[in-house]
PDB file of N, CA and C in Angstrom:
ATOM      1  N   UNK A   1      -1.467   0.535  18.993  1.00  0.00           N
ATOM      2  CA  UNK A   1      -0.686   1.155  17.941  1.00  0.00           C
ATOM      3  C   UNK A   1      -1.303   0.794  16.593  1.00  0.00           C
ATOM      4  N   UNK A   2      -1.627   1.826  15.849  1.00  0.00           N
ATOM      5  CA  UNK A   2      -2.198   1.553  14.342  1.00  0.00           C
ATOM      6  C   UNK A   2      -0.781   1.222  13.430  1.00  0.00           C
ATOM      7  N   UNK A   3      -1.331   0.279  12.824  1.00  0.00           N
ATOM      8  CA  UNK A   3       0.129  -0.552  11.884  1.00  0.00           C
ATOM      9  C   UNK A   3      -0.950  -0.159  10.098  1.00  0.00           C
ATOM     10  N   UNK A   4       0.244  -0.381   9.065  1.00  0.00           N
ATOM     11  CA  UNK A   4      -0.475  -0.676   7.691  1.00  0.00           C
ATOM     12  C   UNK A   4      -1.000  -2.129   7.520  1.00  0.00           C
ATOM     13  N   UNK A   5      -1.936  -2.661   7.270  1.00  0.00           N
ATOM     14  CA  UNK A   5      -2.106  -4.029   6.957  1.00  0.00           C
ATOM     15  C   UNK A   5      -2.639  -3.966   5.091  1.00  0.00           C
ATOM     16  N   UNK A   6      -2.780  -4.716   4.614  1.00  0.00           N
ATOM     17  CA  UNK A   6      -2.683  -5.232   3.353  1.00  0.00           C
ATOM     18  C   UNK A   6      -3.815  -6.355   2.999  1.00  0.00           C
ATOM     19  N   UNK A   7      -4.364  -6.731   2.207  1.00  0.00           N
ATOM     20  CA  UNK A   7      -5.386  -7.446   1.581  1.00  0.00           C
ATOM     21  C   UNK A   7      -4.966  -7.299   0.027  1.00  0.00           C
ATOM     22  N   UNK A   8      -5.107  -8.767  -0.610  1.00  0.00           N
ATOM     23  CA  UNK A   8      -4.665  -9.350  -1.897  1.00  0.00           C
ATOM     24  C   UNK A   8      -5.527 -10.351  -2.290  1.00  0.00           C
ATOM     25  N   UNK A   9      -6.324 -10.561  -3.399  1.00  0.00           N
ATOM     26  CA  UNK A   9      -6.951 -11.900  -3.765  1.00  0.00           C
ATOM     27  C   UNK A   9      -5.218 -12.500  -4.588  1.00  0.00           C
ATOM     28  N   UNK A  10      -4.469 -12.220  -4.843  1.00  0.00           N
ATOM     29  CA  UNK A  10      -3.437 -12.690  -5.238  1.00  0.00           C
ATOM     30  C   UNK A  10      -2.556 -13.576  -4.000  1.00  0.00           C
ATOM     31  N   UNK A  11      -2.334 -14.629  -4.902  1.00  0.00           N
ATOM     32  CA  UNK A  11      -1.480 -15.468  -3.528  1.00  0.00           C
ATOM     33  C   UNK A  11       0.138 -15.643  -3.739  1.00  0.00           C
ATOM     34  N   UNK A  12       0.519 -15.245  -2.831  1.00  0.00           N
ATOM     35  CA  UNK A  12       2.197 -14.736  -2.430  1.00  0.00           C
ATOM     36  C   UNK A  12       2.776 -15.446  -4.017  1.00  0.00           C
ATOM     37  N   UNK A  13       2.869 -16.585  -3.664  1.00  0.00           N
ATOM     38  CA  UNK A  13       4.127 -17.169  -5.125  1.00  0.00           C
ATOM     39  C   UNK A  13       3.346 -16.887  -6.521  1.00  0.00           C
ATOM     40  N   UNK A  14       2.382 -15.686  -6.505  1.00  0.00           N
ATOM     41  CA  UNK A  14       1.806 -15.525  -8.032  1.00  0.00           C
ATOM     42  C   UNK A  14       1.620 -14.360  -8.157  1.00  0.00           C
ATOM     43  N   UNK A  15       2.644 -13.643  -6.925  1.00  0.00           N
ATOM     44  CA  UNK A  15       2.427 -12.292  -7.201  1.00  0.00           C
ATOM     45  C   UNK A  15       3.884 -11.822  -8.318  1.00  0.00           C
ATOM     46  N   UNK A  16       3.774 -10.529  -8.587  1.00  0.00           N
ATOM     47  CA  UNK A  16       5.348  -9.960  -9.324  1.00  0.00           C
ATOM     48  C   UNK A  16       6.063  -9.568  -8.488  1.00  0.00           C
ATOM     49  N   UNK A  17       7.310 -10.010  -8.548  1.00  0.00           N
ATOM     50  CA  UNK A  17       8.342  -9.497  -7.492  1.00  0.00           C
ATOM     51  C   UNK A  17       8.351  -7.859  -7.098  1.00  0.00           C
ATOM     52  N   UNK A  18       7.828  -6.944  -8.067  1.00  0.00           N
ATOM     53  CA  UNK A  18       7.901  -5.752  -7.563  1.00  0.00           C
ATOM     54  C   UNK A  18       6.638  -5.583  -6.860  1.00  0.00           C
ATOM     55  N   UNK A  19       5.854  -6.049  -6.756  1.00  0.00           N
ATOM     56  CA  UNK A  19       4.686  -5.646  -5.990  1.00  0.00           C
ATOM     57  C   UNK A  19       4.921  -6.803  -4.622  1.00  0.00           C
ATOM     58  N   UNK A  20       5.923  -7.760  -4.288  1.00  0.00           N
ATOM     59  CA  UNK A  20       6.175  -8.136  -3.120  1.00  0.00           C
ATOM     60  C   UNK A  20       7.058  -7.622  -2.367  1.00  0.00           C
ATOM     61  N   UNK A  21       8.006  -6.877  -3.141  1.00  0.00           N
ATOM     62  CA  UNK A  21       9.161  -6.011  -2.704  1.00  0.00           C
ATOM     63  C   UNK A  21       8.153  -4.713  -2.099  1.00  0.00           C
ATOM     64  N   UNK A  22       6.983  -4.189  -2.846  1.00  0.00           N
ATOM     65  CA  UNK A  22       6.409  -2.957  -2.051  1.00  0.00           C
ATOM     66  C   UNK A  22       5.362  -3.733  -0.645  1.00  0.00           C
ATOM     67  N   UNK A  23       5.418  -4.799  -0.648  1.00  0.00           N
ATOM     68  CA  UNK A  23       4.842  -5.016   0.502  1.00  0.00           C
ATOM     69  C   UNK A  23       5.459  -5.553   1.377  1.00  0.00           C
ATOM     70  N   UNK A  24       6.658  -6.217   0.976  1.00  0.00           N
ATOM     71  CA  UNK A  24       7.029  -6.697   2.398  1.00  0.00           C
ATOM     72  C   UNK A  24       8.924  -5.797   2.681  1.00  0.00           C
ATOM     73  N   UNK A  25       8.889  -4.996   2.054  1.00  0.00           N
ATOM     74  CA  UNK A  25      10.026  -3.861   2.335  1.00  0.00           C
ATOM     75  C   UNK A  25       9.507  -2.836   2.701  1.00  0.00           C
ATOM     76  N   UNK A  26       8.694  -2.375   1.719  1.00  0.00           N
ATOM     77  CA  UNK A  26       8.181  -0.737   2.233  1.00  0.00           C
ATOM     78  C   UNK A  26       7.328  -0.682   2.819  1.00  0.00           C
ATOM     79  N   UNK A  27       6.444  -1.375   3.104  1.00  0.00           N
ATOM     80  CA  UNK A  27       5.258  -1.323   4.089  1.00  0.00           C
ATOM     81  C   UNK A  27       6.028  -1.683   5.593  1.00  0.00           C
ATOM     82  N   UNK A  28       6.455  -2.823   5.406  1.00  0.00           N
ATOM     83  CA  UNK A  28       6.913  -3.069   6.761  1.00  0.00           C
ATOM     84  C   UNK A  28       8.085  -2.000   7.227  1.00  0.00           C
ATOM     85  N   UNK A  29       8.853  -1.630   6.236  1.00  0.00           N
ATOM     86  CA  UNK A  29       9.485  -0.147   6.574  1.00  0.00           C
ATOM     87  C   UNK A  29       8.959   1.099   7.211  1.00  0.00           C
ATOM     88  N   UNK A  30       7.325   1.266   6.629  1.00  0.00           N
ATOM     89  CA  UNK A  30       6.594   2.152   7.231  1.00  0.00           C
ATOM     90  C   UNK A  30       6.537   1.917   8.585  1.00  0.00           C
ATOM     91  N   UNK A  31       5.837   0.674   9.126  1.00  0.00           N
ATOM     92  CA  UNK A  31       5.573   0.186   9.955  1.00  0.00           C
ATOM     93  C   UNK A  31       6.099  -0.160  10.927  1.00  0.00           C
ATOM     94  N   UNK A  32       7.326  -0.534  10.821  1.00  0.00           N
ATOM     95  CA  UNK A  32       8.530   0.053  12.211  1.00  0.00           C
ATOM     96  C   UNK A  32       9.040   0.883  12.353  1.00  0.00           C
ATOM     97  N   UNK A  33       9.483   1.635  11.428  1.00  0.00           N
ATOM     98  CA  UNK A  33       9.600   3.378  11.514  1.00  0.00           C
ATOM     99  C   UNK A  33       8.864   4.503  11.856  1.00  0.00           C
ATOM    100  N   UNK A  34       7.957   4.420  12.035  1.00  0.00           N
ATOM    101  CA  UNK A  34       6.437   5.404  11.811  1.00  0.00           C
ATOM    102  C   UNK A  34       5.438   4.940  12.862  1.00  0.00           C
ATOM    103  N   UNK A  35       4.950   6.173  13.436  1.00  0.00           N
ATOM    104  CA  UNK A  35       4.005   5.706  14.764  1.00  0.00           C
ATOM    105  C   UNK A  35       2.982   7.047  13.543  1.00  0.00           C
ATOM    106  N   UNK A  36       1.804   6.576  13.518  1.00  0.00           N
ATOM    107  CA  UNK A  36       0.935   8.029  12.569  1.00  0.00           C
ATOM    108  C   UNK A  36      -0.740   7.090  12.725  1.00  0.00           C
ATOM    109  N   UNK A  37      -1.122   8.467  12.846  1.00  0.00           N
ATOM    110  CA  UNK A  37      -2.418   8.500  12.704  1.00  0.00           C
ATOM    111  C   UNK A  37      -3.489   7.795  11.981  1.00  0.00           C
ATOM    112  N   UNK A  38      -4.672   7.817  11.541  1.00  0.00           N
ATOM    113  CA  UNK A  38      -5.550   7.451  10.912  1.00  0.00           C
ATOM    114  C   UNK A  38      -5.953   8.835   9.478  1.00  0.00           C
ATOM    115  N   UNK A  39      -4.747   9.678   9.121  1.00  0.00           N
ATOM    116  CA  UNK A  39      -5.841  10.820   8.553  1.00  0.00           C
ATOM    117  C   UNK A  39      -5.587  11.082   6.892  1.00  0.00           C
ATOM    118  N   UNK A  40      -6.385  11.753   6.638  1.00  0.00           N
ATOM    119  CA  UNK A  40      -5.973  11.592   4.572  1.00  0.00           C
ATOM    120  C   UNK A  40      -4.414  12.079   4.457  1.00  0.00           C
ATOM    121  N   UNK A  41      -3.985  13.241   5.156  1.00  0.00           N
ATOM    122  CA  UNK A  41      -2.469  13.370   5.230  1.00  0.00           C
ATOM    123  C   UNK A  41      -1.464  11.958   5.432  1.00  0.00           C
ATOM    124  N   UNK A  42      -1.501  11.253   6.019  1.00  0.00           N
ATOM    125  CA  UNK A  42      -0.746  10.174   6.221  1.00  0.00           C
ATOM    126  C   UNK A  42      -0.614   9.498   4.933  1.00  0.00           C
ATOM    127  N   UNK A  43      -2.299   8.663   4.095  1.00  0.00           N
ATOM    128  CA  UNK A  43      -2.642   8.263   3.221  1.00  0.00           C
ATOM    129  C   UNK A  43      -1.780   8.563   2.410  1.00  0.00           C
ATOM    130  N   UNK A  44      -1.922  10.211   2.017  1.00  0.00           N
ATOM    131  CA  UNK A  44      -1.260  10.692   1.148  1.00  0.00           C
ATOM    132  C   UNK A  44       0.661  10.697   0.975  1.00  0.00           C
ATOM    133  N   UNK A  45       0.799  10.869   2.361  1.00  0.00           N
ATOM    134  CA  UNK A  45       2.308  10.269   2.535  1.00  0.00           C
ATOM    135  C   UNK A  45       2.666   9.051   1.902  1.00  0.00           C
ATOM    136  N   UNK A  46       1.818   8.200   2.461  1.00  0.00           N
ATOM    137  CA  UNK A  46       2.094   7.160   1.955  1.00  0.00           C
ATOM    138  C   UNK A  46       2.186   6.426   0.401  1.00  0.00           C
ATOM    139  N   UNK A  47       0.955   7.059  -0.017  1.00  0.00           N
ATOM    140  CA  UNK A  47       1.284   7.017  -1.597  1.00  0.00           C
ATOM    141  C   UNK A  47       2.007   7.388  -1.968  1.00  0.00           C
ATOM    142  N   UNK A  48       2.529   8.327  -1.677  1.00  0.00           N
ATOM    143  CA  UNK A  48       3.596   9.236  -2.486  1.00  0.00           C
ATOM    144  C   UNK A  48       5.024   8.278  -2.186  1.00  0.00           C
ATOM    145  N   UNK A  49       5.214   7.769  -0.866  1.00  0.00           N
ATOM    146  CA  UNK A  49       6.239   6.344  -0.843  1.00  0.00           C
ATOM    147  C   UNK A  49       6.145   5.719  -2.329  1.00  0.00           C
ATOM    148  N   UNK A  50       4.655   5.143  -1.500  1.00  0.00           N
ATOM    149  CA  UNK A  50       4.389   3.895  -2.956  1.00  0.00           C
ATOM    150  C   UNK A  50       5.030   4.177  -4.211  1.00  0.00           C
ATOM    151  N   UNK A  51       4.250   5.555  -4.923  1.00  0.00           N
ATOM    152  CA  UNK A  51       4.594   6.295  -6.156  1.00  0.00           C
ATOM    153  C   UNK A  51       6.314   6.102  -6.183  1.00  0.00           C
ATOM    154  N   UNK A  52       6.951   6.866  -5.309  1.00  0.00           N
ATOM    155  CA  UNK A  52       8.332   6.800  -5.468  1.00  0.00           C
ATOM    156  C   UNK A  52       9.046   5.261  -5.848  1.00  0.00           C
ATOM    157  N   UNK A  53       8.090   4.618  -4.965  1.00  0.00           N
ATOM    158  CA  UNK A  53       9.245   3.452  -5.245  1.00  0.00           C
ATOM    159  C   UNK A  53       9.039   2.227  -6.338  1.00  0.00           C
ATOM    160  N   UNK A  54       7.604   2.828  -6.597  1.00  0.00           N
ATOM    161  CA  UNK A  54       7.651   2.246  -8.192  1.00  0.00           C
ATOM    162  C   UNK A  54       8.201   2.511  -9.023  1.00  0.00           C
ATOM    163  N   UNK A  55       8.756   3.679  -9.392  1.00  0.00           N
ATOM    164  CA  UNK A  55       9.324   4.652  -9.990  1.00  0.00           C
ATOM    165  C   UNK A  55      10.753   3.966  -9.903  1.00  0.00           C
ATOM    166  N   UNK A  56      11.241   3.795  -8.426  1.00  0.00           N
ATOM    167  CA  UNK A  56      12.530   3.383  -8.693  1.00  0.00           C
ATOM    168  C   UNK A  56      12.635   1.790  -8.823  1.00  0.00           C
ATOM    169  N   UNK A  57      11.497   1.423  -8.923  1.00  0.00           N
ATOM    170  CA  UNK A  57      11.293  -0.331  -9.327  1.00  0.00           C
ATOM    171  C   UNK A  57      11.311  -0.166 -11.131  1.00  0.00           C
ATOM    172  N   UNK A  58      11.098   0.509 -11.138  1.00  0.00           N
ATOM    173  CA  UNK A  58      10.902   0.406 -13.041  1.00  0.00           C
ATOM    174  C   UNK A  58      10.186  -0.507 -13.382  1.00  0.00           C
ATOM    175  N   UNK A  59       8.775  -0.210 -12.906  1.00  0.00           N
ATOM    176  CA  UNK A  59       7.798  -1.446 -13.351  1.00  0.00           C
ATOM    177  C   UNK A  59       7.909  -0.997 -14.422  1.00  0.00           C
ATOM    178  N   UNK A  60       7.243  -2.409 -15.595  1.00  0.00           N
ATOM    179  CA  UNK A  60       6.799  -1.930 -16.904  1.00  0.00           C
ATOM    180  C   UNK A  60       5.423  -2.267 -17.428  1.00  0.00           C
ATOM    181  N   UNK A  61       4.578  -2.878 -16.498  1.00  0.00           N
ATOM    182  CA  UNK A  61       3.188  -2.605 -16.646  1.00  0.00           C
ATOM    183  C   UNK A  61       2.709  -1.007 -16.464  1.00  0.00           C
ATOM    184  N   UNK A  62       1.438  -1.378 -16.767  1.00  0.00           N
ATOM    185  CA  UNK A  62       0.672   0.095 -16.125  1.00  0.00           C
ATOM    186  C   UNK A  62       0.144   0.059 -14.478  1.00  0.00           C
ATOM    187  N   UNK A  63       1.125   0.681 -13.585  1.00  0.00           N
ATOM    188  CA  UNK A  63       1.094   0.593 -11.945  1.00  0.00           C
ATOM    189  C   UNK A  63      -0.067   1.700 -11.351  1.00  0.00           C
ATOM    190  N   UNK A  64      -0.599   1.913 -10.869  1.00  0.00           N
ATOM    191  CA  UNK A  64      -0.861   3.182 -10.263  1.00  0.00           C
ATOM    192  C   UNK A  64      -1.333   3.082  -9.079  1.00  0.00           C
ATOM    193  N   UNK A  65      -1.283   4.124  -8.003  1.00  0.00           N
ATOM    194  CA  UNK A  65      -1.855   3.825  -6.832  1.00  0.00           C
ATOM    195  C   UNK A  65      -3.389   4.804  -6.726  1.00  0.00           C
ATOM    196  N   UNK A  66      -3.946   4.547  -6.123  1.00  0.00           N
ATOM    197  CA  UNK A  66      -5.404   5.133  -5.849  1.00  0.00           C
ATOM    198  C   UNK A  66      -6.029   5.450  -4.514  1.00  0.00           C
ATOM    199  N   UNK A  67      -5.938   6.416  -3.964  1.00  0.00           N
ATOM    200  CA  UNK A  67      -6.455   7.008  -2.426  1.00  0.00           C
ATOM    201  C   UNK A  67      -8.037   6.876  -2.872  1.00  0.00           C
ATOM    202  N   UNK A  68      -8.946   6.335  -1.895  1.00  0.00           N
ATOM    203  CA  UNK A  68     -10.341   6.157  -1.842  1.00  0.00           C
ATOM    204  C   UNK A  68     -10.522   6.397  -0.031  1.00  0.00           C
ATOM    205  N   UNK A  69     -11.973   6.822  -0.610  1.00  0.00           N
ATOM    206  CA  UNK A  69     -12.842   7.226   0.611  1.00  0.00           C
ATOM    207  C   UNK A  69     -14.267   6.418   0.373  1.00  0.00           C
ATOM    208  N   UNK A  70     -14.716   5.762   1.514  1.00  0.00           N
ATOM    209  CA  UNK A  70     -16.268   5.091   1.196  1.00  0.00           C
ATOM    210  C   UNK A  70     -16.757   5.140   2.788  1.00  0.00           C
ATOM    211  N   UNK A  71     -17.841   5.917   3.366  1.00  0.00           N
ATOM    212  CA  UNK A  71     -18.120   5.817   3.994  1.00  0.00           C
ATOM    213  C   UNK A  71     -17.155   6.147   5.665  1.00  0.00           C
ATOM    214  N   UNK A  72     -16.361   6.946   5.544  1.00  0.00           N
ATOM    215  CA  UNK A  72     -15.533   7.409   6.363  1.00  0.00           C
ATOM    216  C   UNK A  72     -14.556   6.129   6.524  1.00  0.00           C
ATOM    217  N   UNK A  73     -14.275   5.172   5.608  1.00  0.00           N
ATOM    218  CA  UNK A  73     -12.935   4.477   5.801  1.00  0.00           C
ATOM    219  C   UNK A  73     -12.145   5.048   4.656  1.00  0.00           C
ATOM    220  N   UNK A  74     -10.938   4.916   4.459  1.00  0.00           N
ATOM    221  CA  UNK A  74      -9.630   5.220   3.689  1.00  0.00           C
ATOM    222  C   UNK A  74      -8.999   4.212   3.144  1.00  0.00           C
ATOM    223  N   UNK A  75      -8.792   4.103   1.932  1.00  0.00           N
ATOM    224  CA  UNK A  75      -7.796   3.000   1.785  1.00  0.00           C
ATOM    225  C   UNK A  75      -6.994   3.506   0.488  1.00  0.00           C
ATOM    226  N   UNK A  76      -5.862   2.524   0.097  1.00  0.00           N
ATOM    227  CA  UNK A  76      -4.879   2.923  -1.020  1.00  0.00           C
ATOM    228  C   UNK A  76      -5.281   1.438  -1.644  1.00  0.00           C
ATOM    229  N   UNK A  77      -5.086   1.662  -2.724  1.00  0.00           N
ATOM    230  CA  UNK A  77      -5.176   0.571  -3.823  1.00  0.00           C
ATOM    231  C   UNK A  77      -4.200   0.464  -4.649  1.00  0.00           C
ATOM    232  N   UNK A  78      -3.474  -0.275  -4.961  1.00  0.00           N
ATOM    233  CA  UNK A  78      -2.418  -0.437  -6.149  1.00  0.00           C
ATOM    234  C   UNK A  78      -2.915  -1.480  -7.142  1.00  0.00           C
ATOM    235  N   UNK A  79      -3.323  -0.719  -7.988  1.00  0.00           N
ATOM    236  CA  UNK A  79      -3.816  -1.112  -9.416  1.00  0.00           C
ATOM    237  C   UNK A  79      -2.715  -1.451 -10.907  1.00  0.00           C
ATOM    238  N   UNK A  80      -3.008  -2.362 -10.999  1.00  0.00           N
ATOM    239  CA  UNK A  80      -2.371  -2.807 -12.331  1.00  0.00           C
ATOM    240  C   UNK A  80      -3.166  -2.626 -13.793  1.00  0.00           C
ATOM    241  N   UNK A  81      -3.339  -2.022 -15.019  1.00  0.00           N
ATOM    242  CA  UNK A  81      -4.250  -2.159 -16.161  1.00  0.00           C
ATOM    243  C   UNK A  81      -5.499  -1.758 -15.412  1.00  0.00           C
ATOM    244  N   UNK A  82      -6.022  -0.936 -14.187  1.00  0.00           N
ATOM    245  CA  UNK A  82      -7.216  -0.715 -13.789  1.00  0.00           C
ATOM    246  C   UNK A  82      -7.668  -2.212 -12.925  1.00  0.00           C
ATOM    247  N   UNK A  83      -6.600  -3.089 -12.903  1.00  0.00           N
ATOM    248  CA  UNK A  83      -7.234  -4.081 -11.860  1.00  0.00           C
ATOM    249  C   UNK A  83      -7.205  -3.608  -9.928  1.00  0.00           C
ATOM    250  N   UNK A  84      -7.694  -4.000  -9.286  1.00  0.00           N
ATOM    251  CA  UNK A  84      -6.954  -3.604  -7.918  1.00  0.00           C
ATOM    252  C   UNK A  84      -6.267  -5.081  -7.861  1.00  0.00           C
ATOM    253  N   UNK A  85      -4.848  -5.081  -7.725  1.00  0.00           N
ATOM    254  CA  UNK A  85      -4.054  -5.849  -7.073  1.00  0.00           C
ATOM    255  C   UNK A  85      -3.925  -6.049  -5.410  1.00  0.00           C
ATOM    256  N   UNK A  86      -4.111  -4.684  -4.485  1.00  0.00           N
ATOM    257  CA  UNK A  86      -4.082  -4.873  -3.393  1.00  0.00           C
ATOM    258  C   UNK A  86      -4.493  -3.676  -2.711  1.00  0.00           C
ATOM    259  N   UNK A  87      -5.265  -4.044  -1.537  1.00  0.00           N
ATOM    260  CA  UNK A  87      -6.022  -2.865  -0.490  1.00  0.00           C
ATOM    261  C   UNK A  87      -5.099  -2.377   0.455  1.00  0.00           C
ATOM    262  N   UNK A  88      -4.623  -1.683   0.344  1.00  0.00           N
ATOM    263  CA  UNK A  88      -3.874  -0.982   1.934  1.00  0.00           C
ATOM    264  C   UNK A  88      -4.544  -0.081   2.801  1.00  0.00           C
ATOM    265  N   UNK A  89      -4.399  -0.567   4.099  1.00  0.00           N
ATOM    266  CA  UNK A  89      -5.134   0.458   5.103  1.00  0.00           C
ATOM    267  C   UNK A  89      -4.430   0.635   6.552  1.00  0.00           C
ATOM    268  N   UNK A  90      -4.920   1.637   6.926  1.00  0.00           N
ATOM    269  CA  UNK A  90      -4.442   1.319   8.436  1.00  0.00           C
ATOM    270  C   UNK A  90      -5.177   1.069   9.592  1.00  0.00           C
ATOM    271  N   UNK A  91      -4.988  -0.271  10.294  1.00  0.00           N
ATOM    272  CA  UNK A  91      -5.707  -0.573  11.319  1.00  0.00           C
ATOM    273  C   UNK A  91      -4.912  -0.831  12.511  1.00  0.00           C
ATOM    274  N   UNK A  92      -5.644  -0.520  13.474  1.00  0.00           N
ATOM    275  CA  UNK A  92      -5.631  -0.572  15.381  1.00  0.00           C
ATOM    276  C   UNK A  92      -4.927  -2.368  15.355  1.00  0.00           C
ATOM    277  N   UNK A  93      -3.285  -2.440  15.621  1.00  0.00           N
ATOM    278  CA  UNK A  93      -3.077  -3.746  15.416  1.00  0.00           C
ATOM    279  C   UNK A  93      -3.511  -4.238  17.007  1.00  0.00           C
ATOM    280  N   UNK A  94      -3.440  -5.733  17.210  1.00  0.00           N
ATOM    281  CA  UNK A  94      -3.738  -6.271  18.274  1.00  0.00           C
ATOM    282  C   UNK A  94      -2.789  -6.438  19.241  1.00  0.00           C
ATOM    283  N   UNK A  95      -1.707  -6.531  18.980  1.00  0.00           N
ATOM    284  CA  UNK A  95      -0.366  -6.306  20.009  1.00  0.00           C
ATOM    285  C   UNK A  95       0.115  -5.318  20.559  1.00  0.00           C
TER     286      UNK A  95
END
């Protein structure tokens, strides 16, 4: 079963509460709710989550999310001021 997994050079107690609330609510929301594919449609689903629920987080930095392609992998990025804060992707989990 392909799950979302996540990558951060940020470490948990130095992150902002709204960007731990989108990872460990809505991702893991995805992720027991949702059996889906590997394809840019999904991706795009998924941002559009993300998007929404920043929106209803009322960040007040500059948030944005970013769909990338490199070499036939996919990933989402949630960027702060143009930093990447965190990689999202979906991989083949081991269980």
């Amino acid at each position: 079963m392909k799950q979302l997994i996540y990558k951060s050079n940020l470490k948990p107690d130095k992150m902002p509460a709204w960007l731990t609330c989108l990872l460990n609510i809505t991702l893991d929301d995805i992720n027991n709710n949702h059996v889906f594919g590997d394809s840019i449609e999904v991706y795009e689903w998924i941002q559009w989550i993300l998007n929404t629920h920043l929106k209803e987080l009322d960040v007040k930095s500059s948030v944005t999310t970013e769909l990338v392609a490199d070499e036939g992998k996919t990933a989402l990025f949630i960027k702060r001021s143009g930093r990447i804060l965190v990689s999202i992707y979906i991989k083949e989990s081991n269980g």
